[in-house]
Protein backbone atom coordinates (compact mmCIF):
# COMPACT_ATOMS: atom_id res chain seq x y z
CA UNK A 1 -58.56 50.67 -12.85
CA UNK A 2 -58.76 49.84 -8.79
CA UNK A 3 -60.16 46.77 -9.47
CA UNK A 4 -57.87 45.63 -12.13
CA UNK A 5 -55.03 46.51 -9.67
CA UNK A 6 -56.81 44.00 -7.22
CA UNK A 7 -56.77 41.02 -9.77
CA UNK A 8 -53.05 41.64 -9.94
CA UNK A 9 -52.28 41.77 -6.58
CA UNK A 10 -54.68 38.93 -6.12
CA UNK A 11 -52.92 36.91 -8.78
CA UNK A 12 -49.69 37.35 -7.16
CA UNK A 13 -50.46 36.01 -4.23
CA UNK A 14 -52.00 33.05 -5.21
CA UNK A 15 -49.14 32.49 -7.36
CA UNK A 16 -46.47 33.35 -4.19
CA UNK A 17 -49.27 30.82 -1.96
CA UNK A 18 -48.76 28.31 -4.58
CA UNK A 19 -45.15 28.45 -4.92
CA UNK A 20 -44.94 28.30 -0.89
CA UNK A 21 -47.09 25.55 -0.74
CA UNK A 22 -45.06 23.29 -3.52
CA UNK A 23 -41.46 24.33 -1.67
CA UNK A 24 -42.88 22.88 1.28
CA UNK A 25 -44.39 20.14 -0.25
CA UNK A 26 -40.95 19.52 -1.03
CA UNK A 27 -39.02 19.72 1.96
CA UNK A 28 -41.51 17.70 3.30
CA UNK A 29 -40.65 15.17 0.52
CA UNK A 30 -37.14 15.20 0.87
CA UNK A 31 -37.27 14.92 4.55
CA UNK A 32 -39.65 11.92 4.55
CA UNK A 33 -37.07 10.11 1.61
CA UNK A 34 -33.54 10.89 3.85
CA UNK A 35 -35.41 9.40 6.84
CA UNK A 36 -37.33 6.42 4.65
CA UNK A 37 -33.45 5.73 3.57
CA UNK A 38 -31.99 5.85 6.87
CA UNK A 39 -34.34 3.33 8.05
CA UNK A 40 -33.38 1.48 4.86
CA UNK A 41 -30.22 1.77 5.36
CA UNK A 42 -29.54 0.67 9.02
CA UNK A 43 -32.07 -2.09 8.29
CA UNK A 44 -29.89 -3.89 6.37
CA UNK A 45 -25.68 -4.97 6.64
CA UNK A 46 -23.13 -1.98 4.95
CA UNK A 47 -21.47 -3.50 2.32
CA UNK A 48 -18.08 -3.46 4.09
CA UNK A 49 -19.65 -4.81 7.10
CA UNK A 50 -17.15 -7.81 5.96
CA UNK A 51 -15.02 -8.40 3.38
CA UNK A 52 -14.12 -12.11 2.35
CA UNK A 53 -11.20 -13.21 1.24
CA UNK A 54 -10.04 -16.34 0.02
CA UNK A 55 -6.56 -16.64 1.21
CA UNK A 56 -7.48 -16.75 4.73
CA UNK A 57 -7.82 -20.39 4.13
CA UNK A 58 -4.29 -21.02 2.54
CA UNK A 59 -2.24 -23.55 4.30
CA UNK A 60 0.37 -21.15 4.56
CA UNK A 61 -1.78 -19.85 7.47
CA UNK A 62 -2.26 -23.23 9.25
CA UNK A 63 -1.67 -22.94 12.96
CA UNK A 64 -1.26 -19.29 13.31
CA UNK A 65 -3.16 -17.46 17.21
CA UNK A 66 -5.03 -15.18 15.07
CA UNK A 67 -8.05 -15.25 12.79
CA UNK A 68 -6.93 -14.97 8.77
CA UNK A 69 -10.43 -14.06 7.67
CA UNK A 70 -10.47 -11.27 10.36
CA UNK A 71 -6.94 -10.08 9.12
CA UNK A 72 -8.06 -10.22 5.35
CA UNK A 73 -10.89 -8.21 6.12
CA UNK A 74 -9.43 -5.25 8.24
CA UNK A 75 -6.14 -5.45 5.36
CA UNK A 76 -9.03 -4.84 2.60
CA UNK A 77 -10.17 -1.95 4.60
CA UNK A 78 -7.47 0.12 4.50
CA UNK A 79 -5.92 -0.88 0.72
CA UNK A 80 -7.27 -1.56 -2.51
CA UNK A 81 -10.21 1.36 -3.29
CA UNK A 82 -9.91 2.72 0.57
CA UNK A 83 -6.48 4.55 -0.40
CA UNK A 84 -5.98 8.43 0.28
CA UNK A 85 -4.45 10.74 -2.18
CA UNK A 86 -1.03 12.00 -1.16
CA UNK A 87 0.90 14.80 -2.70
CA UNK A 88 4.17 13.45 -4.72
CA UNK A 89 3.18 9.77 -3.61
CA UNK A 90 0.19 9.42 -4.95
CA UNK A 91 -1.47 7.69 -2.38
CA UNK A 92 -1.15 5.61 0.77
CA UNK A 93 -3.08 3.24 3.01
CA UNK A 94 -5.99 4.83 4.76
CA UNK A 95 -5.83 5.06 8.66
CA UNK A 96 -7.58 2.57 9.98
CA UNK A 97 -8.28 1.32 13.97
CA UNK A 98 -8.76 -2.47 14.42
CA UNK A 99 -7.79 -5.73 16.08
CA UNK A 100 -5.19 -6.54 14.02
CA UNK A 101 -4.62 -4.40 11.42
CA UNK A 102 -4.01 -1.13 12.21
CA UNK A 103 -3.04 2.41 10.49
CA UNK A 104 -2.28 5.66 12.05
CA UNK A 105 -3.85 8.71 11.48
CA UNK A 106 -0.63 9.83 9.26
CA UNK A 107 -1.64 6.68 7.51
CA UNK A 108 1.41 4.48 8.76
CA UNK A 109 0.66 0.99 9.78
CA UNK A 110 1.72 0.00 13.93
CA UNK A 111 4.97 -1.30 14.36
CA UNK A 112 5.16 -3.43 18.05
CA UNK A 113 7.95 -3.78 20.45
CA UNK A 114 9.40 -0.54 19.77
CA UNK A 115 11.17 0.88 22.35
CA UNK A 116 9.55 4.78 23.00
CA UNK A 117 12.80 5.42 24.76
CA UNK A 118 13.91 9.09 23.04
CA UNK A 119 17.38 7.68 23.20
CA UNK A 120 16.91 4.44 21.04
CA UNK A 121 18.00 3.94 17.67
CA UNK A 122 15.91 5.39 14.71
CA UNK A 123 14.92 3.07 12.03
CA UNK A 124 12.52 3.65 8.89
CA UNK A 125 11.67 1.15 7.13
CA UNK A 126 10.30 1.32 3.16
CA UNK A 127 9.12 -0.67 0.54
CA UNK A 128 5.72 -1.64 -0.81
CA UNK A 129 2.88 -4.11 0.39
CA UNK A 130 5.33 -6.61 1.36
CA UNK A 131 6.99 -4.24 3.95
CA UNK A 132 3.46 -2.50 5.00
CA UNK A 133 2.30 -6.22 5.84
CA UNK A 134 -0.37 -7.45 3.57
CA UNK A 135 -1.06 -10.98 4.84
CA UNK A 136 0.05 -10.36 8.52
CA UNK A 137 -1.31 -8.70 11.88
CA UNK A 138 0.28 -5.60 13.17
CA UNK A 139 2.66 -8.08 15.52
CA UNK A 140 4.35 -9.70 12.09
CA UNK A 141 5.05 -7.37 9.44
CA UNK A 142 8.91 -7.07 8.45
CA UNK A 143 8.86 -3.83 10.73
CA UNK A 144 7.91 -5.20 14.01
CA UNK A 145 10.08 -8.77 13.24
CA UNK A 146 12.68 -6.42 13.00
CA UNK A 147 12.35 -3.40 15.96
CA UNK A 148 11.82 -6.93 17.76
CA UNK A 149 15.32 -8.45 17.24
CA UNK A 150 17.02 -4.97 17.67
CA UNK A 151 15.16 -4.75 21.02
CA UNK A 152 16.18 -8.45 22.31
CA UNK A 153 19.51 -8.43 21.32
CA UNK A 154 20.02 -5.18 23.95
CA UNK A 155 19.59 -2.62 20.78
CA UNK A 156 16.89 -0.68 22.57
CA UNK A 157 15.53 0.29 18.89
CA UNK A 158 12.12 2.37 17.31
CA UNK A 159 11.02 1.26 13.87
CA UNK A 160 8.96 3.53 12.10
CA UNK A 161 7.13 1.60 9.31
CA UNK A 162 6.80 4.11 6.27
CA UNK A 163 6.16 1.48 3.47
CA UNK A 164 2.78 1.92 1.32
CA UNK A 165 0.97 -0.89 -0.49
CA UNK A 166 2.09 -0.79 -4.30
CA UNK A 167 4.48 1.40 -4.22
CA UNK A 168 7.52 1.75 -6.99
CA UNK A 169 11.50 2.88 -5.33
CA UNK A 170 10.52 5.99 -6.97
CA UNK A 171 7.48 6.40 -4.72
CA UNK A 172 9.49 5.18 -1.47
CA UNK A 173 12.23 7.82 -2.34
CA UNK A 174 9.69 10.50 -2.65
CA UNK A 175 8.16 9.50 0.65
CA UNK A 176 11.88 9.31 2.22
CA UNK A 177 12.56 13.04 1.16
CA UNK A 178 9.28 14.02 2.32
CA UNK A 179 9.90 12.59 5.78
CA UNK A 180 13.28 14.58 6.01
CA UNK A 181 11.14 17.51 5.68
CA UNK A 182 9.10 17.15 8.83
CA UNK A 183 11.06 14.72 11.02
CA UNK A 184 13.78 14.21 12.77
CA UNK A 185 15.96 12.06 10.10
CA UNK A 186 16.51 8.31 11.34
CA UNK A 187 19.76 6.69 11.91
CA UNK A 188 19.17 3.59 9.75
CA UNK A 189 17.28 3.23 7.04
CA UNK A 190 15.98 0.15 5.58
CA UNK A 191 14.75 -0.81 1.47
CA UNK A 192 13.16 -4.10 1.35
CA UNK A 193 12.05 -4.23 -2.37
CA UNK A 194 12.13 -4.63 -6.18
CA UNK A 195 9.02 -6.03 -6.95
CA UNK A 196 6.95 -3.45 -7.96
CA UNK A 197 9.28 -1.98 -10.51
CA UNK A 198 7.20 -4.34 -12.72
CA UNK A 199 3.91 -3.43 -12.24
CA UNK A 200 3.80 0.34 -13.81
CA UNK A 201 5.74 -1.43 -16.48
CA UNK A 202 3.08 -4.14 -17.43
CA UNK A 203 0.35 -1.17 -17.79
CA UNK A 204 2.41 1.30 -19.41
CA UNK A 205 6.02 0.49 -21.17
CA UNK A 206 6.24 3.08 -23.10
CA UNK A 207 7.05 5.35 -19.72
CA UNK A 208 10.11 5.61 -18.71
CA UNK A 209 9.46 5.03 -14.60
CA UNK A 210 5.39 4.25 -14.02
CA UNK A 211 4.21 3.74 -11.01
CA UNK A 212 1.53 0.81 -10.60
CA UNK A 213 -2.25 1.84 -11.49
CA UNK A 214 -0.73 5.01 -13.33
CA UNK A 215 -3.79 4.79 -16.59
CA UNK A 216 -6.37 4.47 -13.52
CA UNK A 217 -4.57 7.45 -11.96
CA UNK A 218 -4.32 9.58 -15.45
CA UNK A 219 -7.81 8.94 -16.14
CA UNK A 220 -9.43 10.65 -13.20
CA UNK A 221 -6.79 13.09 -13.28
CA UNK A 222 -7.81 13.91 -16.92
CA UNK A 223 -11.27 13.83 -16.83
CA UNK A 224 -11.19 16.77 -14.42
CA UNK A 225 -10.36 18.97 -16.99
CA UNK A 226 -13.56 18.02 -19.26
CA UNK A 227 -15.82 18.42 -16.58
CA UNK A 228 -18.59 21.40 -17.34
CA UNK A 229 -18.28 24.73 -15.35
CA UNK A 230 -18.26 24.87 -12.10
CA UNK A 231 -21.09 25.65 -11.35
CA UNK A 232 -23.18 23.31 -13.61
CA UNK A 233 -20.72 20.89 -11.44
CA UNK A 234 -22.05 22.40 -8.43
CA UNK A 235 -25.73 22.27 -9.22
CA UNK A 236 -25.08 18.84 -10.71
CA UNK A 237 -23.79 18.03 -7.33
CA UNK A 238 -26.41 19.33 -5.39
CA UNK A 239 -29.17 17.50 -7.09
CA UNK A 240 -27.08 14.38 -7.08
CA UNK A 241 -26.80 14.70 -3.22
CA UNK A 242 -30.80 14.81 -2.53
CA UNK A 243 -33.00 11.64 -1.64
CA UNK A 244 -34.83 12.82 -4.64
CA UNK A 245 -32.39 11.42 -7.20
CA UNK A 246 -31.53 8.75 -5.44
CA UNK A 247 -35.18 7.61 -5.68
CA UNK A 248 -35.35 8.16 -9.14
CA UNK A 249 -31.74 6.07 -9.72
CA UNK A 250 -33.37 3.42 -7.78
CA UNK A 251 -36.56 3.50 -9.79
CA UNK A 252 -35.14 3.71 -12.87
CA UNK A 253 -32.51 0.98 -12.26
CA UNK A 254 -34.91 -1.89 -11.31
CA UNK A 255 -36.55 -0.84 -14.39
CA UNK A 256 -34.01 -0.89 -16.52
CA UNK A 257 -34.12 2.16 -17.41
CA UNK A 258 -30.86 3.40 -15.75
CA UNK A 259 -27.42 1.42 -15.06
CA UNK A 260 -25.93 2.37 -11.18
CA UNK A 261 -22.24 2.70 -11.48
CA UNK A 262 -21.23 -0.43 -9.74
CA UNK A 263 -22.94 -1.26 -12.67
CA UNK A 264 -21.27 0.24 -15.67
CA UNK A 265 -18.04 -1.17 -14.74
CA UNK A 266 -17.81 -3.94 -17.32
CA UNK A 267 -15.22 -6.25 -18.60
CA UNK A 268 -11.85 -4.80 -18.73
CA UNK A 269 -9.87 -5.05 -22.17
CA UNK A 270 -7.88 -7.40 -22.61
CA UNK A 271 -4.45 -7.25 -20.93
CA UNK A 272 -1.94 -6.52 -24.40
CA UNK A 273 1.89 -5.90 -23.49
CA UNK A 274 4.11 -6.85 -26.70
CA UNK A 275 7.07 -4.66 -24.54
CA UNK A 276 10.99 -6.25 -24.90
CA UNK A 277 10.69 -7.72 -21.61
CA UNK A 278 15.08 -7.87 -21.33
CA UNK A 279 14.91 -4.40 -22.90
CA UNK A 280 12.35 -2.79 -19.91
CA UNK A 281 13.40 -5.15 -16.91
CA UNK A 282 16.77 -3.88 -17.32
CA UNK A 283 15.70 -0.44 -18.21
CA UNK A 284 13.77 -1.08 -14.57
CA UNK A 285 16.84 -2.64 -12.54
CA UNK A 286 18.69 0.35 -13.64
CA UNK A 287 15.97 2.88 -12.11
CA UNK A 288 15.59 0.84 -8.86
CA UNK A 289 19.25 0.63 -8.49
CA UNK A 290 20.05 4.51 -9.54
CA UNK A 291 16.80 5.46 -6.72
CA UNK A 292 19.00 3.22 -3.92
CA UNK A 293 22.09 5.66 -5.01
CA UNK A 294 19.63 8.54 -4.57
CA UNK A 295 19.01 7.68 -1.16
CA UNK A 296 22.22 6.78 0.12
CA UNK A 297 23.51 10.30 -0.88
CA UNK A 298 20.80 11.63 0.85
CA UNK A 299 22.05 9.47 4.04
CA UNK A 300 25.18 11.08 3.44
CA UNK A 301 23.63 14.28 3.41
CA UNK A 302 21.00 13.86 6.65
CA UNK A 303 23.26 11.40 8.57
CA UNK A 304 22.19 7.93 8.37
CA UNK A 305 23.00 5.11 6.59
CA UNK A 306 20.96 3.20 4.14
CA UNK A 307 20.55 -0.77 3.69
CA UNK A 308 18.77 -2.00 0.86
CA UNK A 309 17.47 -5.89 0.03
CA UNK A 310 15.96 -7.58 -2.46
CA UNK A 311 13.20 -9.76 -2.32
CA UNK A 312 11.93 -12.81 -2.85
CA UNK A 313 9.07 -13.95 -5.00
CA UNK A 314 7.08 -17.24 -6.45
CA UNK A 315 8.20 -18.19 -9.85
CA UNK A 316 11.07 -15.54 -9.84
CA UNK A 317 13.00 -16.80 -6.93
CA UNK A 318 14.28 -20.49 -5.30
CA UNK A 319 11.78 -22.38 -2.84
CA UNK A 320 10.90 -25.74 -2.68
CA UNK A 321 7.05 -25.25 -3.59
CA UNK A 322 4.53 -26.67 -1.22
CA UNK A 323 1.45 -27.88 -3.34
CA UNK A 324 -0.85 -24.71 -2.47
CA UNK A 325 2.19 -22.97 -3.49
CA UNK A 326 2.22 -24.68 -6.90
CA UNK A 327 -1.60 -24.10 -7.48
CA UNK A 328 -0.41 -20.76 -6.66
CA UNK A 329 1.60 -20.02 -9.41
CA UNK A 330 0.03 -21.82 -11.57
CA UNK A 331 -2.87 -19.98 -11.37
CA UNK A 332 -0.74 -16.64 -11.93
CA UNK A 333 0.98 -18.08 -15.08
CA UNK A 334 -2.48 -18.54 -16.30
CA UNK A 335 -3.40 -15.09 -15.89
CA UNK A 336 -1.24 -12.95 -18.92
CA UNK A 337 -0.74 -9.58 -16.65
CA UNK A 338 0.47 -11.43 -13.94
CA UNK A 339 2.38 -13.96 -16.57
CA UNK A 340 4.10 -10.91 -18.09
CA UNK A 341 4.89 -9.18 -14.73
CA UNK A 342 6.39 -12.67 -13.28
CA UNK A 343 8.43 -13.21 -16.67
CA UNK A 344 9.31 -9.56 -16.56
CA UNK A 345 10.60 -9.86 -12.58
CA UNK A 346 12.80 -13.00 -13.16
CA UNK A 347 14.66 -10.55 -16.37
CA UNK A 348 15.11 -7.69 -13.65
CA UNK A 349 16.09 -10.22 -10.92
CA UNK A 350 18.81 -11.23 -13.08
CA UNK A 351 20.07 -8.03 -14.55
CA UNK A 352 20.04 -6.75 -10.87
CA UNK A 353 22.53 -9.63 -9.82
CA UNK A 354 24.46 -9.34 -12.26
CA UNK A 355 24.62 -5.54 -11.61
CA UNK A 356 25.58 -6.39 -7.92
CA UNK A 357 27.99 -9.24 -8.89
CA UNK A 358 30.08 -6.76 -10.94
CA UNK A 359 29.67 -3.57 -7.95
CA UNK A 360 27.75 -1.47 -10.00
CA UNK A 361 25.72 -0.76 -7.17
CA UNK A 362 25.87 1.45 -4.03
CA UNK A 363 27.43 0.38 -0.31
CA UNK A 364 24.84 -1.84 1.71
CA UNK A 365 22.94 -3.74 -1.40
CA UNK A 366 22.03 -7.58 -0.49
CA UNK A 367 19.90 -9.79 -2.54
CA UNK A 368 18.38 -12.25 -0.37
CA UNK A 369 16.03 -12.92 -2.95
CA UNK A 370 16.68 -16.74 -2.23
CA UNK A 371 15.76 -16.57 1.78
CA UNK A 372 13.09 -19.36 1.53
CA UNK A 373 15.62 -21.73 -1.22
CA UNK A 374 15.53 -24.29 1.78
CA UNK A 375 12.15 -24.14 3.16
CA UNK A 376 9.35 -26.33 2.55
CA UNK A 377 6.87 -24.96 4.39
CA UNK A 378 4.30 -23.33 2.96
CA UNK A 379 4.66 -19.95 3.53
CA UNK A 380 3.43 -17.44 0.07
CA UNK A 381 -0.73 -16.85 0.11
CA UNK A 382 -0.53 -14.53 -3.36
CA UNK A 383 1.76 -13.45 -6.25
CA UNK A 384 4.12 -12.18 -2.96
CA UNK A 385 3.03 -11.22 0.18
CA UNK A 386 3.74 -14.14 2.97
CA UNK A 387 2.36 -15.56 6.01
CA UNK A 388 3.59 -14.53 9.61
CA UNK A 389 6.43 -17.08 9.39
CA UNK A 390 7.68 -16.14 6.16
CA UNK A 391 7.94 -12.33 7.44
CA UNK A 392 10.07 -13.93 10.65
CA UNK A 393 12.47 -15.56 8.13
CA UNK A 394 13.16 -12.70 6.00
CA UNK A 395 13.47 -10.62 9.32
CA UNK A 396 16.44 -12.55 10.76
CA UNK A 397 18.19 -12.99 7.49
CA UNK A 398 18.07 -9.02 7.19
CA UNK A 399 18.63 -8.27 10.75
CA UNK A 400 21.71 -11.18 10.65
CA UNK A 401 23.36 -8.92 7.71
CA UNK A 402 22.68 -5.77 9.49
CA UNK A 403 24.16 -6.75 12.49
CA UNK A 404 27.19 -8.47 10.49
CA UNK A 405 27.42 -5.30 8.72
CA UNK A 406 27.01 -3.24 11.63
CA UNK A 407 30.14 -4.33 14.05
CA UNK A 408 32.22 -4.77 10.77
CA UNK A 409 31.70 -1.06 9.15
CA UNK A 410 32.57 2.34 11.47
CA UNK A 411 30.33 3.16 14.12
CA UNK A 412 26.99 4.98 13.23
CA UNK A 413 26.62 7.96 13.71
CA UNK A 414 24.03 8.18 15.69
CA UNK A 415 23.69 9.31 19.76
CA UNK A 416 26.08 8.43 22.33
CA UNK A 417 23.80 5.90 24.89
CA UNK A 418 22.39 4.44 21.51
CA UNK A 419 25.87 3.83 19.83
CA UNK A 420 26.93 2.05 22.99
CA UNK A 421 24.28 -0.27 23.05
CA UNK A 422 25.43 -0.92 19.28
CA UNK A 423 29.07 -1.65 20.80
CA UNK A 424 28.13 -3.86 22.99
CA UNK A 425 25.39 -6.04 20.75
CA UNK A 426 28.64 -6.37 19.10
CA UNK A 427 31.05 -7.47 21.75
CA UNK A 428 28.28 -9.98 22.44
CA UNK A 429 28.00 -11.06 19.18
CA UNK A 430 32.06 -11.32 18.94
CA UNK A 431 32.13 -13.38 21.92
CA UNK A 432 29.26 -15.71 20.36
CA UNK A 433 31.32 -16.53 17.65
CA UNK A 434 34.72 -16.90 19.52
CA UNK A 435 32.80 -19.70 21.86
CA UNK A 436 31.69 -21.78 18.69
């Protein structure tokens, strides 16, 4: 009986010396693979290391003092797949820290020459990509054209820039409310939009409001719920994480034996929208338009006042088209998403107009949709965003209605020093007009 107790307790601890020796046999593994890998990795270029984009050779940026291709590639760094999740919103630009593209922490893009005088006149500004600044440096967006003029025509003025890329008025009203929580409100606030309203509405027009990538959005939303337990999730996770399964992905993969999941995307379907385009544009219009009422009562209710424009865009608004331009929208014709979006914009365009032409619309609603109807220049490098020079056009038109609008309407109600600055802009402005 002793010595069958032995062989047990001999067994055992060959089995517990085995299993010891295996577990660190496999540390040992997994250390060696993470530090094999590390070499590997820092051996070779991160795929971001740069980012190429075409439209850094458009014409529209001939002559410009800054490098396109370096402004392309910071811009895809902090849009497209690098967005954050946001509560309400959805999502906005990821910060970001670069030469000429960059994103605050709070995930707002720089606005220049704002004053940082406590005193000077609050200004958001909201809208989508086009107000954010795809296609410019920090020094050119809409924002900073505009905190700019304020500032040289003796407005001492700071322009928070709030705008996100692809965002819907819906979004931008969201955002608005959600600043009111945490800020101080502003005393102006400025829309420059009304071209994403078509974009949730060529992927979904059975909604009644999308916002743009909303199946995308719905999908990973969804598939949460289907996912096993926790904690299969968990240990599914864990093994996922070690240099063990990445080994065996890569293995498998140049064996065929396993696709990676850059490559299972495949081909999307194709793009099918057999939507009443008059039927959803104005369906749209009316949305945009009610979400501009929205946010003037709220200016009512927080004490500033709202402006709101209307943009321009190839194929849906006037320019003389230089010949990149042409190609340009050509090309986007050719495409049937961006076809339907473009047909879709020029209905909404039109029912919008015709809803400002008869007043029923809010205070303080301008189309300047036809900005660039006299320029030959070219200035668009995509289905909207525009060089530099097209932001510093669109700036002056909007800051020449402001101001108009401004010394016409009752004083703002914003601080004393900051309202006399305003007064005086406009007895400058008055006496510029009596001398011509």
């Amino acid at each position: 009986m002793p010595i069958e107790k032995h062989g047990v307790r001999r067994r055992a601890k060959t089995l517990l010396a085995m299993l010891g020796f295996n577990l660190i046999f496999l540390v040992a593994m997994e250390t060696t693979l993470r530090l094999v890998f590390a070499i590997w990795d820092a051996s070779k270029p991160p795929k971001e290391s740069y980012i190429y984009d075409p439209r850094a050779l458009l014409p529209a940026y001939e002559g410009v003092d800054f490098n396109p291709a370096q402004l392309w590639h910071e811009t895809k760094l902090t849009t497209h797949r690098w967005l954050d999740y946001q509560p309400y919103t959805v999502w906005s630009n990821r910060s970001h820290t670069g030469e000429l593209v960059n994103v605050s922490p709070d995930d707002y893009r720089r606005t220049l020459f704002s004053s940082d005088d406590p005193r000077a006149l609050r200004i958001w500004m909201i809208g989508g990509s086009t107000t954010w600044g795809v296609g410019s440096p920090d020094s050119s967006t809409l924002p900073s054209q505009i905190a700019r003029l304020f500032n040289d025509s003796g407005v001492d003025a700071h322009v928070l820039n709030l705008a996100q890329t692809g965002f819907c008025s819906t979004q931008e009203l969201l955002c608005v409310v959600r600043e009111l929580q945490v800020r101080q409100p502003p005393d102006l606030l400025i829309v420059y939009d009304g071209l994403n309203e078509a974009l949730g509405i060529s992927e979904r027009p059975d909604l009644n409001n999308p916002h743009y990538l909303v199946d995308r959005i719905a999908a990973i939303f969804e598939q949460r719920e289907t996912r096993p337990p926790t904690q299969t999730s968990l240990l599914r996770d864990a093994a996922e994480a070690t240099a063990f399964y990445r080994l065996a992905m890569s293995i498998g993969s140049r064996l065929g034996l396993i696709a990676l999941p850059e490559e299972t995307k495949g081909t999307p379907p194709p793009f099918v929208n057999n939507a009443d385009i008059p039927t959803v544009a104005a369906h749209s219009a009316d949305i945009l338009i009610e979400n501009y009422r929205l946010m003037a009562a709220l200016g009512r209710q927080y004490g500033f006042r709202c402006y709101f424009f209307f943009q321009p865009q190839p194929g849906v608004s006037e320019k003389p088209m230089d010949p990149s331009e042409e190609k340009l929208l050509a090309d986007l014709m050719a495409t049937p998403e961006q076809n339907w979006i473009i047909r879709c914009a020029r209905e909404q365009r039109r029912v919008f107009q015709a809803r400002l032409a008869r007043g029923e619309v809010p205070e303080h609603v301008f189309d300047i949709s036809n900005v660039f109807s006299e320029v030959t220049e070219p200035l668009y490098v995509d289905w909207c965003h525009v060089s530099p020079p097209g932001n510093r056009l669109v700036a002056r038109r909007i800051f020449a209605l402001l101001s108009a609008d401004l010394c016409a309407a009752p004083p703002l109600p914003c601080n004393e020093w900051a309202s006399g600055q305003l007064a005086a802009a406009c007895a400058a402005r008055s006496g510029r007009k009596g001398g011509t």
